[in-house]
C-alpha atoms as a PDB file:
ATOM      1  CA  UNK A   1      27.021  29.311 -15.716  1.00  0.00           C
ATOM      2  CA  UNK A   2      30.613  30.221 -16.544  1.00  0.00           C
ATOM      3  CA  UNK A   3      29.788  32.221 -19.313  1.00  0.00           C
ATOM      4  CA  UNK A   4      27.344  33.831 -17.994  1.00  0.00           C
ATOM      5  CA  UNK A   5      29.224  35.172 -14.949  1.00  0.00           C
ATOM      6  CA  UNK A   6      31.630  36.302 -17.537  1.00  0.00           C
ATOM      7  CA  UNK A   7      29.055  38.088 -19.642  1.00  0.00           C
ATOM      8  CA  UNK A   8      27.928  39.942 -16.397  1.00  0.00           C
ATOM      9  CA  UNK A   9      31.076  40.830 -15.655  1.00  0.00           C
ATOM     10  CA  UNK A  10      32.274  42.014 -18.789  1.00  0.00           C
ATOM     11  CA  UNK A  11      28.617  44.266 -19.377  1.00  0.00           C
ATOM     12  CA  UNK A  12      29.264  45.729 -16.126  1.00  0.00           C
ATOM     13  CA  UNK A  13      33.085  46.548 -16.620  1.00  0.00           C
ATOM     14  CA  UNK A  14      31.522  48.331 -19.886  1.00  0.00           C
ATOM     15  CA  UNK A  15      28.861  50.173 -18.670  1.00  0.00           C
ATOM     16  CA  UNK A  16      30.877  51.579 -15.972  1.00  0.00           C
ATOM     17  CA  UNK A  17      33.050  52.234 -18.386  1.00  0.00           C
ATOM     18  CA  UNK A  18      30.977  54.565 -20.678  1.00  0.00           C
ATOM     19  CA  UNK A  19      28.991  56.315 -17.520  1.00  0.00           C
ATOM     20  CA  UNK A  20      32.645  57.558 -16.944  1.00  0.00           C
ATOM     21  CA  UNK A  21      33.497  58.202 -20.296  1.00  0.00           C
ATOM     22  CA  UNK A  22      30.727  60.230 -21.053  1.00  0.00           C
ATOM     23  CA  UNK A  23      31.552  63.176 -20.662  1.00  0.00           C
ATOM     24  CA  UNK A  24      35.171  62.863 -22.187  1.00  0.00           C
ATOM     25  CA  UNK A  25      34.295  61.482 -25.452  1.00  0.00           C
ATOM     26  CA  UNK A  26      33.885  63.181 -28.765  1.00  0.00           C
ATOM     27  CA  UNK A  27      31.419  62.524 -31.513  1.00  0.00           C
ATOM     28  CA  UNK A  28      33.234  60.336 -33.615  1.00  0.00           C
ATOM     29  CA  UNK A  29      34.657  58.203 -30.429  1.00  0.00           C
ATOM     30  CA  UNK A  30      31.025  57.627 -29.118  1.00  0.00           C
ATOM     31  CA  UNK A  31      30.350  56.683 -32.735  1.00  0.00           C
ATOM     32  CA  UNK A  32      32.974  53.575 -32.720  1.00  0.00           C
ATOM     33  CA  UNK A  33      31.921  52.768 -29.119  1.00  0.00           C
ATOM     34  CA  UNK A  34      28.210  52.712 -29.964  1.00  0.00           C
ATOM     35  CA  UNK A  35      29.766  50.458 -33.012  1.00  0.00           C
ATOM     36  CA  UNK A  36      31.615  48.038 -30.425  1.00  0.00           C
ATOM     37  CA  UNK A  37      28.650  48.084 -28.543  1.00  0.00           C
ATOM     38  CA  UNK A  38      26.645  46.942 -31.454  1.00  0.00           C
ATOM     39  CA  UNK A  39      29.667  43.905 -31.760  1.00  0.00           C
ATOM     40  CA  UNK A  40      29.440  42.498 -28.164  1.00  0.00           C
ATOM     41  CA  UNK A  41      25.724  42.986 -28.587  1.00  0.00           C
ATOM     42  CA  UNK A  42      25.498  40.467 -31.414  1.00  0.00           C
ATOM     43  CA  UNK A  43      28.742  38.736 -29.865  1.00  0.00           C
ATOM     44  CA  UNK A  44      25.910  37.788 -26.642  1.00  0.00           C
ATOM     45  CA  UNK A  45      23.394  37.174 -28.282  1.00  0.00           C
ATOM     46  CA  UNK A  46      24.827  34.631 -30.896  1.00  0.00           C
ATOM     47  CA  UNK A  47      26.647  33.051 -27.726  1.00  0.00           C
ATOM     48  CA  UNK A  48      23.462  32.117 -26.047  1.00  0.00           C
ATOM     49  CA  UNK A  49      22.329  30.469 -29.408  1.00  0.00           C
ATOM     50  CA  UNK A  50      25.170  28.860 -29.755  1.00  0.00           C
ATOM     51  CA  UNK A  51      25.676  27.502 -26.468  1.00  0.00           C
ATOM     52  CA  UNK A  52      22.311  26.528 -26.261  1.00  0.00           C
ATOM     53  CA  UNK A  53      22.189  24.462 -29.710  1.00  0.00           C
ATOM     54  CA  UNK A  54      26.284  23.260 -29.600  1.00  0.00           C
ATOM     55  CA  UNK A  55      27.469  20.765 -27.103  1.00  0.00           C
ATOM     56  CA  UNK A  56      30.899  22.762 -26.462  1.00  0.00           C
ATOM     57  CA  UNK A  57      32.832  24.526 -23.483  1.00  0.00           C
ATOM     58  CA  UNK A  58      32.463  27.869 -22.689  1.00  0.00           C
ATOM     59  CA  UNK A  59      35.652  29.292 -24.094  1.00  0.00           C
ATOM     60  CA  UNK A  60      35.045  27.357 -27.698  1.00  0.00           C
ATOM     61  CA  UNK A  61      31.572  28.714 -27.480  1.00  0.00           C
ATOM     62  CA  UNK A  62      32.795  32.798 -26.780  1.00  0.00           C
ATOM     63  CA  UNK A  63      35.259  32.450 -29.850  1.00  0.00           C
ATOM     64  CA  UNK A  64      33.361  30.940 -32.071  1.00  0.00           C
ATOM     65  CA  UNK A  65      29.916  33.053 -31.416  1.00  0.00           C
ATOM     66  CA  UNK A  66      32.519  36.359 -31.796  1.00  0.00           C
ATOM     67  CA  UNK A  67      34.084  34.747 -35.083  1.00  0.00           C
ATOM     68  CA  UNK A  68      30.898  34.660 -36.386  1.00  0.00           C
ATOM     69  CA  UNK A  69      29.851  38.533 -35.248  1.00  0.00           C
ATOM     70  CA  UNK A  70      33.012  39.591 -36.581  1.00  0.00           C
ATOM     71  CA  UNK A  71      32.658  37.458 -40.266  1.00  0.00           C
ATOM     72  CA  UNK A  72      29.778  38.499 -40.941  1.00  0.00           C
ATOM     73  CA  UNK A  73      28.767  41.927 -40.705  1.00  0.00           C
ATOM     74  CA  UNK A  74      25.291  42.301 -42.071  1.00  0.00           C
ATOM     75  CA  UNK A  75      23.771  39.832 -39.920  1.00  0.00           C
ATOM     76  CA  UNK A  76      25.920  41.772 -37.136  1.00  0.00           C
ATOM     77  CA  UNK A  77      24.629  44.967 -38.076  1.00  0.00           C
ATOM     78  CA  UNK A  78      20.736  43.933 -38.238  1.00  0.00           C
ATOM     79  CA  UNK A  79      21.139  41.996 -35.040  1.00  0.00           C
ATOM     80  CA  UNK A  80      22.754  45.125 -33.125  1.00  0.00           C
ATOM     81  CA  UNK A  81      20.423  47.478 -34.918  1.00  0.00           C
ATOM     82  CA  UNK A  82      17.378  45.609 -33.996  1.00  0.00           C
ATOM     83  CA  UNK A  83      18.310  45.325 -30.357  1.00  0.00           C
ATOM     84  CA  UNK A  84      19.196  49.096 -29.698  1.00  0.00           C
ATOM     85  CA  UNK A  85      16.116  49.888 -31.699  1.00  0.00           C
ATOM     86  CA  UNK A  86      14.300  47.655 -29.231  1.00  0.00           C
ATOM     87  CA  UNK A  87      15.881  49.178 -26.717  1.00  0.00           C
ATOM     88  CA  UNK A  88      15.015  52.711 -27.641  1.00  0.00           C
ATOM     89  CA  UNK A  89      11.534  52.133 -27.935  1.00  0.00           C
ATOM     90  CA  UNK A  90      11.041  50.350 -24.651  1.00  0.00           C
ATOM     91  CA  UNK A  91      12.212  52.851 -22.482  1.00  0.00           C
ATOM     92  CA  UNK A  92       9.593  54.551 -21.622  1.00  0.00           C
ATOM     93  CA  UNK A  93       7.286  51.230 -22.028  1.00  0.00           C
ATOM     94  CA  UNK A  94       7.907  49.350 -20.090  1.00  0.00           C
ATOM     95  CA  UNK A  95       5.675  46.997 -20.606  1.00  0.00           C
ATOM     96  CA  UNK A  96       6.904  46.215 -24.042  1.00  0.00           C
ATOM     97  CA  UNK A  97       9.966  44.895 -22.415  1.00  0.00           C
ATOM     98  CA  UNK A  98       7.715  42.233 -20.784  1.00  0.00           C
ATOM     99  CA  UNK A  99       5.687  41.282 -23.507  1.00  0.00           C
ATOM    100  CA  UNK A 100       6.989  41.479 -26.714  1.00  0.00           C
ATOM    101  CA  UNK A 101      10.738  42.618 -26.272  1.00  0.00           C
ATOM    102  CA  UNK A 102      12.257  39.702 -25.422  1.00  0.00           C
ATOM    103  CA  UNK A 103      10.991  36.910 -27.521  1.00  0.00           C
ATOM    104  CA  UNK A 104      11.501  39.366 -30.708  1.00  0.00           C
ATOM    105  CA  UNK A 105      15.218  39.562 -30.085  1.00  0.00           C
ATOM    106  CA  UNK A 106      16.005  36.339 -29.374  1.00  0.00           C
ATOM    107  CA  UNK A 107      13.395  35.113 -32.071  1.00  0.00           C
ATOM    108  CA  UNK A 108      15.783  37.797 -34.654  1.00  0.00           C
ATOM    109  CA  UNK A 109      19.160  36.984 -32.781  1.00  0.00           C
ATOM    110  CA  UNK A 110      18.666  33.583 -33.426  1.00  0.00           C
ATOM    111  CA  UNK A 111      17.323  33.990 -37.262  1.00  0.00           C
ATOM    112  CA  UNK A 112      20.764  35.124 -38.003  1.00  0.00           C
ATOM    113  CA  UNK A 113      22.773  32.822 -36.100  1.00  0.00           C
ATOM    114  CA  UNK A 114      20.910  29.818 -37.884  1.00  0.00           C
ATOM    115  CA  UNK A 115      21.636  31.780 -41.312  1.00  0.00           C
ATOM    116  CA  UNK A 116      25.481  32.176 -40.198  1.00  0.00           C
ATOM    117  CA  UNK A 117      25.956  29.050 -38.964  1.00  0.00           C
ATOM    118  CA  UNK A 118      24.565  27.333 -42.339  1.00  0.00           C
ATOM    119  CA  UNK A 119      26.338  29.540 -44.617  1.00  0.00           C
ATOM    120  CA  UNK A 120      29.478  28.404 -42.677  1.00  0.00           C
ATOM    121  CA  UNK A 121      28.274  24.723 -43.034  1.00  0.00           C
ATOM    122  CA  UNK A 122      27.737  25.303 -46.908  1.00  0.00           C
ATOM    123  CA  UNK A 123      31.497  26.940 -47.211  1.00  0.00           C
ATOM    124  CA  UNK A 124      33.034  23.900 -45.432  1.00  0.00           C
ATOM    125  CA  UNK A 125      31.071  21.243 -47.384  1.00  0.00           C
ATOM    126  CA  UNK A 126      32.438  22.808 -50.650  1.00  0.00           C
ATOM    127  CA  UNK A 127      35.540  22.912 -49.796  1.00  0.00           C
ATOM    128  CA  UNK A 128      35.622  19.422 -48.611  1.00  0.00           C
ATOM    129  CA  UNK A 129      34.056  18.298 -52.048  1.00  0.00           C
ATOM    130  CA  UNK A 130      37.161  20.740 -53.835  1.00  0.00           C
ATOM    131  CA  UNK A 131      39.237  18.494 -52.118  1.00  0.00           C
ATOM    132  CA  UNK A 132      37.840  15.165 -52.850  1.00  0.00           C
ATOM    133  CA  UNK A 133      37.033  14.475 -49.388  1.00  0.00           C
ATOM    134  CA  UNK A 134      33.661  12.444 -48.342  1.00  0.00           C
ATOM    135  CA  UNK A 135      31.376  14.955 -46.281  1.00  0.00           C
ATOM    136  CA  UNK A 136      28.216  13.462 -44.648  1.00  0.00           C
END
């Protein structure tokens, strides 16, 4: 519940933020914010998957689903991409919202959480074995 008042919070302190914006900011500006954007995109949606499938607090949870936007920035990239694309297409259906829209991105948002999260698991079960350490 925390963390979702927090996510509410922080969308609508951004939003507002780029309705006011708008008409003050230059091409390349928009282009980083539409890049941030993109960031807290993938930042929500791997918080909600990992949240949902980690028993942790909410402030664990926040830093480690933006460590994991932040380290790796292909997943990041196709998660953001395929939400805005979403997005863009919906708006003037509507209807796609409804029926397909939402269980594609989380179906996607989650595919690359599950691939981040075990190519983190695979890093730290190496390094454990470099180090002569039992991993189970």
């Amino acid at each position: 519940m925390t963390g979702g008042v927090f996510l509410v919070i922080f969308w609508g302190a951004w939003l507002v933020n780029y309705v006011q914006l708008i008409q003050s900011l230059s091409g390349l500006i928009l282009i980083v914010y539409l890049l941030l954007t993109g960031l807290f995109i993938t930042w929500t949606a791997y918080f909600f998957s990992y949240i949902v499938h980690f028993e942790r607090g909410v402030i664990p949870a926040l830093t480690n689903a933006l460590m994991l936007a932040v380290s790796h920035p292909i997943s990041t990239a196709a998660v953001a991409g395929l939400h805005m694309a979403l997005f863009y297409l919906s708006l003037g259906q509507l209807y796609l919202i409804a029926s397909v829209g939402g269980s594609l991105v989380a179906y996607c948002g989650f595919f690359y959480f599950y691939q981040a999260v075990q190519k983190t698991i695979r890093v730290q079960h190496v390094r454990k074995e470099a180090k002569g350490e039992k991993s189970y």
